[in-house]
PDB file of N, CA and C in Angstrom:
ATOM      1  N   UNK A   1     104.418  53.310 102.395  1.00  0.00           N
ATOM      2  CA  UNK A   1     104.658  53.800 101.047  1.00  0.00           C
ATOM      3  C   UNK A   1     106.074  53.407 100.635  1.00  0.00           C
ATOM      4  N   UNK A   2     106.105  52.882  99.556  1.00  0.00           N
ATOM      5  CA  UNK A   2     107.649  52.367  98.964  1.00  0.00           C
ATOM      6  C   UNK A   2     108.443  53.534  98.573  1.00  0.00           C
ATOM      7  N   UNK A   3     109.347  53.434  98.330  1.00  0.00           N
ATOM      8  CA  UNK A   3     110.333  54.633  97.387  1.00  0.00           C
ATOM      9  C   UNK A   3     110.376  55.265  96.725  1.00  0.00           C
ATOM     10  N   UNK A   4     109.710  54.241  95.671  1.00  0.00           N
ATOM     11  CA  UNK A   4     109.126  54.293  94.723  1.00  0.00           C
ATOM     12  C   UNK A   4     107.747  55.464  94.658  1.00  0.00           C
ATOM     13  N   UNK A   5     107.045  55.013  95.596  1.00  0.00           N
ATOM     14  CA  UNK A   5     105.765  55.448  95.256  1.00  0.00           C
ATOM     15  C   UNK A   5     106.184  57.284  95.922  1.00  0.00           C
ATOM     16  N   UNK A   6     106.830  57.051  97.235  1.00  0.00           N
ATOM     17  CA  UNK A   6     107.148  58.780  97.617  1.00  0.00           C
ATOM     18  C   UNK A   6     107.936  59.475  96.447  1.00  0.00           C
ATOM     19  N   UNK A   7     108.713  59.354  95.748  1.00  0.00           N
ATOM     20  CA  UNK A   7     109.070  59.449  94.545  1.00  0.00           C
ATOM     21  C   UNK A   7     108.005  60.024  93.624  1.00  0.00           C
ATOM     22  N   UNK A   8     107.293  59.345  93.428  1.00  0.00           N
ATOM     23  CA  UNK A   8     106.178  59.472  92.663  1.00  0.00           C
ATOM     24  C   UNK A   8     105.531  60.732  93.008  1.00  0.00           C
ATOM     25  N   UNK A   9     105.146  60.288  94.251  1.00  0.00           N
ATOM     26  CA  UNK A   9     104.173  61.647  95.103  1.00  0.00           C
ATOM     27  C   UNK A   9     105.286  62.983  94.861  1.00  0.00           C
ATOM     28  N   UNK A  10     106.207  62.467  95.178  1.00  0.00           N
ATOM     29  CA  UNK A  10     107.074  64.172  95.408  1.00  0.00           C
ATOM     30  C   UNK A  10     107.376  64.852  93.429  1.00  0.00           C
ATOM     31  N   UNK A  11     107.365  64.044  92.786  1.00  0.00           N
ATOM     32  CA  UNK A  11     107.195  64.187  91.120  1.00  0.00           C
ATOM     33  C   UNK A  11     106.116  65.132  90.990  1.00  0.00           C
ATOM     34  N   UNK A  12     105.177  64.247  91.543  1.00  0.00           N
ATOM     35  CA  UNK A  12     103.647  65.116  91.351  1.00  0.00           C
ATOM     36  C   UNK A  12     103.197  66.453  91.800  1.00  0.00           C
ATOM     37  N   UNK A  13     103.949  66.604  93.165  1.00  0.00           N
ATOM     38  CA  UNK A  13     103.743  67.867  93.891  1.00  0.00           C
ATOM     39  C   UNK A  13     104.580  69.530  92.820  1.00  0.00           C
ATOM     40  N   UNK A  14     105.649  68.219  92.592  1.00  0.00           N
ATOM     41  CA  UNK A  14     106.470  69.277  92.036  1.00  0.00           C
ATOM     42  C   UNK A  14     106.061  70.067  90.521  1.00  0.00           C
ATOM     43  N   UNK A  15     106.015  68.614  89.874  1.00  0.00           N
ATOM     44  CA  UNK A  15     105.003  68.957  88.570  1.00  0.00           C
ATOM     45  C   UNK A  15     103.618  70.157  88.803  1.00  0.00           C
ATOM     46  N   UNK A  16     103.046  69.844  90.255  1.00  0.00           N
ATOM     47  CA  UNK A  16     101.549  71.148  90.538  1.00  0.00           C
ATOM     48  C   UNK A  16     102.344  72.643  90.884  1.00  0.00           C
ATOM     49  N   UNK A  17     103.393  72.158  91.511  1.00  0.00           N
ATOM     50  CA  UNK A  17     103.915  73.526  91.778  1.00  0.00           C
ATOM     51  C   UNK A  17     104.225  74.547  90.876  1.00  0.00           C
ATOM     52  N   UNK A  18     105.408  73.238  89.536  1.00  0.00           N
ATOM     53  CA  UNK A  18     105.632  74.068  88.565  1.00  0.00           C
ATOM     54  C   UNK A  18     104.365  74.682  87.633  1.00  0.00           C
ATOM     55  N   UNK A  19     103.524  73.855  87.738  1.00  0.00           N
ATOM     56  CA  UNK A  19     102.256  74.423  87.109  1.00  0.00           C
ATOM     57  C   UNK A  19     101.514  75.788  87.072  1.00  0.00           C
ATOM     58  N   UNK A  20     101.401  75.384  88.892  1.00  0.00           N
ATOM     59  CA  UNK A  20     100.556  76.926  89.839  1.00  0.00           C
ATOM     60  C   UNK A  20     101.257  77.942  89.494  1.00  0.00           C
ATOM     61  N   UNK A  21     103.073  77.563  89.486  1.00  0.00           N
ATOM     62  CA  UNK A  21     104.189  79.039  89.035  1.00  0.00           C
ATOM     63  C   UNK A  21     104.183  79.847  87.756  1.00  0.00           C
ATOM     64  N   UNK A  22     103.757  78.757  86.734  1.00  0.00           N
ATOM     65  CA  UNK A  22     104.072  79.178  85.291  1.00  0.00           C
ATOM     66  C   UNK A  22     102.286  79.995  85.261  1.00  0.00           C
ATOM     67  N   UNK A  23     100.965  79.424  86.175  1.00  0.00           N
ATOM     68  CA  UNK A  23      99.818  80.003  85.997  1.00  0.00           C
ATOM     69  C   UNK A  23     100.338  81.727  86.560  1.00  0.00           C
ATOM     70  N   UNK A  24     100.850  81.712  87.754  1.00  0.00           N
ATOM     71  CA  UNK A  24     101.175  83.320  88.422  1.00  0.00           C
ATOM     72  C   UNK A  24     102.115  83.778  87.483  1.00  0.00           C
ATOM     73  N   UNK A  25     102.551  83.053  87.003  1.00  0.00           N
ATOM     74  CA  UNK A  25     103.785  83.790  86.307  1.00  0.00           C
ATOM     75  C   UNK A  25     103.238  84.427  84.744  1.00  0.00           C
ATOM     76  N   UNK A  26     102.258  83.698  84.361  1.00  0.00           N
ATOM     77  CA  UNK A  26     101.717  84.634  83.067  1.00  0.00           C
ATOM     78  C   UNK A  26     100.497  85.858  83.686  1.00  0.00           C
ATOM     79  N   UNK A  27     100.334  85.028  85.156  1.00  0.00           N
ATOM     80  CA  UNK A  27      99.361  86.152  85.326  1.00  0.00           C
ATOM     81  C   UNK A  27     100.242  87.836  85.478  1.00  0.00           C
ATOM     82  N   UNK A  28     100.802  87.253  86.177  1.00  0.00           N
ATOM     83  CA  UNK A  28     101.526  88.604  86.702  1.00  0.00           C
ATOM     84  C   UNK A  28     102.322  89.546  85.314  1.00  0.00           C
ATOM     85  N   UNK A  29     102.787  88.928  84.209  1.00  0.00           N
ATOM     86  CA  UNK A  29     103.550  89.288  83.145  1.00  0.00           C
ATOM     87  C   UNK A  29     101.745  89.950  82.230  1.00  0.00           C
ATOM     88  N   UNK A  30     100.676  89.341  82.311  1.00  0.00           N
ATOM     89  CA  UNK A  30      99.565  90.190  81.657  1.00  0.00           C
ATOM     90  C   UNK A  30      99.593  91.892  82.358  1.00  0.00           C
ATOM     91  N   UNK A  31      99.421  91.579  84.003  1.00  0.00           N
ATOM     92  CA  UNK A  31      99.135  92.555  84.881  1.00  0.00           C
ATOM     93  C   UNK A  31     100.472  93.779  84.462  1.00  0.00           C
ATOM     94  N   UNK A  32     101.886  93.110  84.490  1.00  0.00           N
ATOM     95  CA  UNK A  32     102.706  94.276  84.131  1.00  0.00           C
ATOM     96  C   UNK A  32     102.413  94.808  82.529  1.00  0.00           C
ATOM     97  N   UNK A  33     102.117  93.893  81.756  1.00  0.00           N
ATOM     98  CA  UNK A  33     101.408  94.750  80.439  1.00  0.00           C
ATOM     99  C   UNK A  33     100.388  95.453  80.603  1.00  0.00           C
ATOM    100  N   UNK A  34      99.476  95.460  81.445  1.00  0.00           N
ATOM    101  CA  UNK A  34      98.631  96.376  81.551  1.00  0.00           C
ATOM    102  C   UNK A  34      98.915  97.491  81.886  1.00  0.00           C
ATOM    103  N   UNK A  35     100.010  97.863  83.335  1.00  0.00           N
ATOM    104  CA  UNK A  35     100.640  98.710  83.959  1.00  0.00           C
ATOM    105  C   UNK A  35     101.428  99.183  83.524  1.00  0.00           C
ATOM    106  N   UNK A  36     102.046  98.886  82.568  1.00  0.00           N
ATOM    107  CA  UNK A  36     102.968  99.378  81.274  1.00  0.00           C
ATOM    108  C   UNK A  36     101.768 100.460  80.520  1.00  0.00           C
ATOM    109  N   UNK A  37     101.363  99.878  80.113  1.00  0.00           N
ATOM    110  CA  UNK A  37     100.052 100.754  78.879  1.00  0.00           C
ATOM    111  C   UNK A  37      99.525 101.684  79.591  1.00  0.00           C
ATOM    112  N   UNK A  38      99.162 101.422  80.862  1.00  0.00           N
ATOM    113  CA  UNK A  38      98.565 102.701  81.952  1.00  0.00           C
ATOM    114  C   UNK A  38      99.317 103.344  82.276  1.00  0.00           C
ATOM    115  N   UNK A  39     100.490 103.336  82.398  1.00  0.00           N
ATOM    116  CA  UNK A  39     101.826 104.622  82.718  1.00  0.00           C
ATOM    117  C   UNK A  39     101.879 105.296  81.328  1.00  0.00           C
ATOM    118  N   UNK A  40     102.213 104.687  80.337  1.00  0.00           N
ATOM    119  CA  UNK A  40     102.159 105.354  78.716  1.00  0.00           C
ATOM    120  C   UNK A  40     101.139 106.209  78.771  1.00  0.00           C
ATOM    121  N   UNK A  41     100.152 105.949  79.531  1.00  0.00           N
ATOM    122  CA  UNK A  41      98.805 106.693  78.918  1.00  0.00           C
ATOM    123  C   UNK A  41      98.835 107.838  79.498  1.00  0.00           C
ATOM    124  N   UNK A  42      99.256 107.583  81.450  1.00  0.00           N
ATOM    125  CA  UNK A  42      99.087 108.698  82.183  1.00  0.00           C
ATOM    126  C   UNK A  42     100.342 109.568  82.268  1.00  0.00           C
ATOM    127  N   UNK A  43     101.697 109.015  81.478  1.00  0.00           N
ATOM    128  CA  UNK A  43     102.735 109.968  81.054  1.00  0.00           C
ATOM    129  C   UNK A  43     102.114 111.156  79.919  1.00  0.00           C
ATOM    130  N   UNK A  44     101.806 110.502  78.934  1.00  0.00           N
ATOM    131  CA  UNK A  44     100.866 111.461  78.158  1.00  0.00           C
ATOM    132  C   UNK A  44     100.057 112.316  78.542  1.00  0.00           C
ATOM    133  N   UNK A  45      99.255 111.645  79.305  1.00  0.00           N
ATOM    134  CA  UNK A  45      98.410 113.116  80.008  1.00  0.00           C
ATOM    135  C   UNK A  45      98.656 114.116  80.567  1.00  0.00           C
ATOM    136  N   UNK A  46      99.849 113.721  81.207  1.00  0.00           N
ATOM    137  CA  UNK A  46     100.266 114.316  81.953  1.00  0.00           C
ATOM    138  C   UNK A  46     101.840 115.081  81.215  1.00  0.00           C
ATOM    139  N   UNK A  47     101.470 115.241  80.326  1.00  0.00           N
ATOM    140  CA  UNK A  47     102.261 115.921  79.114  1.00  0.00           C
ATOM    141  C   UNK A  47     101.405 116.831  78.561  1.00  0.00           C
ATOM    142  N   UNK A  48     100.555 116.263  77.968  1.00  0.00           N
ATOM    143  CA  UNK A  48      99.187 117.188  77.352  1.00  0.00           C
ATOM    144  C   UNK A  48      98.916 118.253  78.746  1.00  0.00           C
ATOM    145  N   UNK A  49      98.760 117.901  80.049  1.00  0.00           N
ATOM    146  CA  UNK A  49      98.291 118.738  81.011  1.00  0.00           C
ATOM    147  C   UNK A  49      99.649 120.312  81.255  1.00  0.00           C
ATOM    148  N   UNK A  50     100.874 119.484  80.683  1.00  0.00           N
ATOM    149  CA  UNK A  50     102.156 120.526  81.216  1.00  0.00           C
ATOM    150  C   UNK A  50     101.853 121.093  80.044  1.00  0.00           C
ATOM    151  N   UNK A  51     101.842 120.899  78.903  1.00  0.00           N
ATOM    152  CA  UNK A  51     101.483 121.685  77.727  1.00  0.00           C
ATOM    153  C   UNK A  51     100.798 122.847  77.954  1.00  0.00           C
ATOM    154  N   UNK A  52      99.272 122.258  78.519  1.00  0.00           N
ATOM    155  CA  UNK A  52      98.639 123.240  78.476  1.00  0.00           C
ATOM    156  C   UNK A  52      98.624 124.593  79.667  1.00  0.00           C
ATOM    157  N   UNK A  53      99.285 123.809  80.465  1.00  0.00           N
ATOM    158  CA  UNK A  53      99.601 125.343  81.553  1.00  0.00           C
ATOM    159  C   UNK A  53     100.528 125.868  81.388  1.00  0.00           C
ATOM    160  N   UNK A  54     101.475 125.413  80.682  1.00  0.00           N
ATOM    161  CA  UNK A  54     102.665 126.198  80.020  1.00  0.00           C
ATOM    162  C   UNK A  54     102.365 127.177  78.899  1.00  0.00           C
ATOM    163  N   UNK A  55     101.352 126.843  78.008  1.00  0.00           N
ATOM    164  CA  UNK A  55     100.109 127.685  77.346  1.00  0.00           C
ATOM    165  C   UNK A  55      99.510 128.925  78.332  1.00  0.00           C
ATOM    166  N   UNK A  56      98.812 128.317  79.220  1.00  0.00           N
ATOM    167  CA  UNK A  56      98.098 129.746  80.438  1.00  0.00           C
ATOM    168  C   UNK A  56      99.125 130.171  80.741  1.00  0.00           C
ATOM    169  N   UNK A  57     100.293 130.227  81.303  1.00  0.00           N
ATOM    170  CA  UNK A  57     101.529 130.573  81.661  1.00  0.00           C
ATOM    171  C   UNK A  57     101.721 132.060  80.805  1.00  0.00           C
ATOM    172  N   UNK A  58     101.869 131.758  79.866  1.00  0.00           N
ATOM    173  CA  UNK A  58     102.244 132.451  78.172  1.00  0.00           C
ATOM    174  C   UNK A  58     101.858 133.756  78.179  1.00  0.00           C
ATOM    175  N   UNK A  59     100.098 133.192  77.916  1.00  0.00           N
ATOM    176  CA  UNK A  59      99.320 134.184  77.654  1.00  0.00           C
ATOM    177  C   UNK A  59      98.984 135.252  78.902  1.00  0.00           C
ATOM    178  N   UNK A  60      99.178 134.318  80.377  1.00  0.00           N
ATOM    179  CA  UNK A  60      99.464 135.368  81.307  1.00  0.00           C
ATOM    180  C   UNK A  60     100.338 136.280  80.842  1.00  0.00           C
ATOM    181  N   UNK A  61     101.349 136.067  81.041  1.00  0.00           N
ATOM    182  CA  UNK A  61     102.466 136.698  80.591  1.00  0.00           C
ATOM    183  C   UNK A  61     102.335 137.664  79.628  1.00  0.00           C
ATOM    184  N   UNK A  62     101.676 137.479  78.671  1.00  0.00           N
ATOM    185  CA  UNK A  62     101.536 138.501  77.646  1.00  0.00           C
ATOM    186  C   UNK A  62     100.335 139.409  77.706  1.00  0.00           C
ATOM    187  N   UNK A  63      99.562 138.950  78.428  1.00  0.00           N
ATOM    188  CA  UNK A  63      98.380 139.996  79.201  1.00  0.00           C
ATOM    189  C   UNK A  63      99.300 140.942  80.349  1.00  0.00           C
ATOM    190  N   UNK A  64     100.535 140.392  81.086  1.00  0.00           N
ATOM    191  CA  UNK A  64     100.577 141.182  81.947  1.00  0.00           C
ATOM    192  C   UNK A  64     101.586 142.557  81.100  1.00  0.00           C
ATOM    193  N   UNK A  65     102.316 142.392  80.055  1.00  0.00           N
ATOM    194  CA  UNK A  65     103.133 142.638  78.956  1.00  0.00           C
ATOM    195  C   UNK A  65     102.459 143.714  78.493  1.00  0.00           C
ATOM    196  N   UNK A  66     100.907 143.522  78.292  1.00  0.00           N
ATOM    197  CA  UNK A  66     100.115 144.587  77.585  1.00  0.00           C
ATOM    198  C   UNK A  66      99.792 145.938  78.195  1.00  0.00           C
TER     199      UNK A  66
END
């Protein structure tokens, strides 16, 4: 193989590499948008859930009051 041509070959490898990187690399940037939106969701719930036992909390409280 000439100089030339390993040259060539090592161009090419590099060019697939950068390829395969930029493919993981949007994959992985979808996957953290997803995992983003699923923490938002289960922060919320888990807001709505403190809400509401902070609610039973209350009304304990004011049953035991009575």
């Amino acid at each position: 193989m000439s100089g030339y041509q390993e040259l060539e070959a090592k161009l090419d490898s590099l060019i697939e590499l950068c390829l395969q990187l930029k493919r993981e690399n949007q994959s992985l940037r979808a996957r953290e948008s997803s995992l983003a939106g699923e923490r938002g969701k289960l922060l919320e719930q888990n807001e709505m859930a403190r809400q509401k036992i902070e609610t039973m909390i209350n009304r304990l409280k004011n049953l035991n009051a009575e």
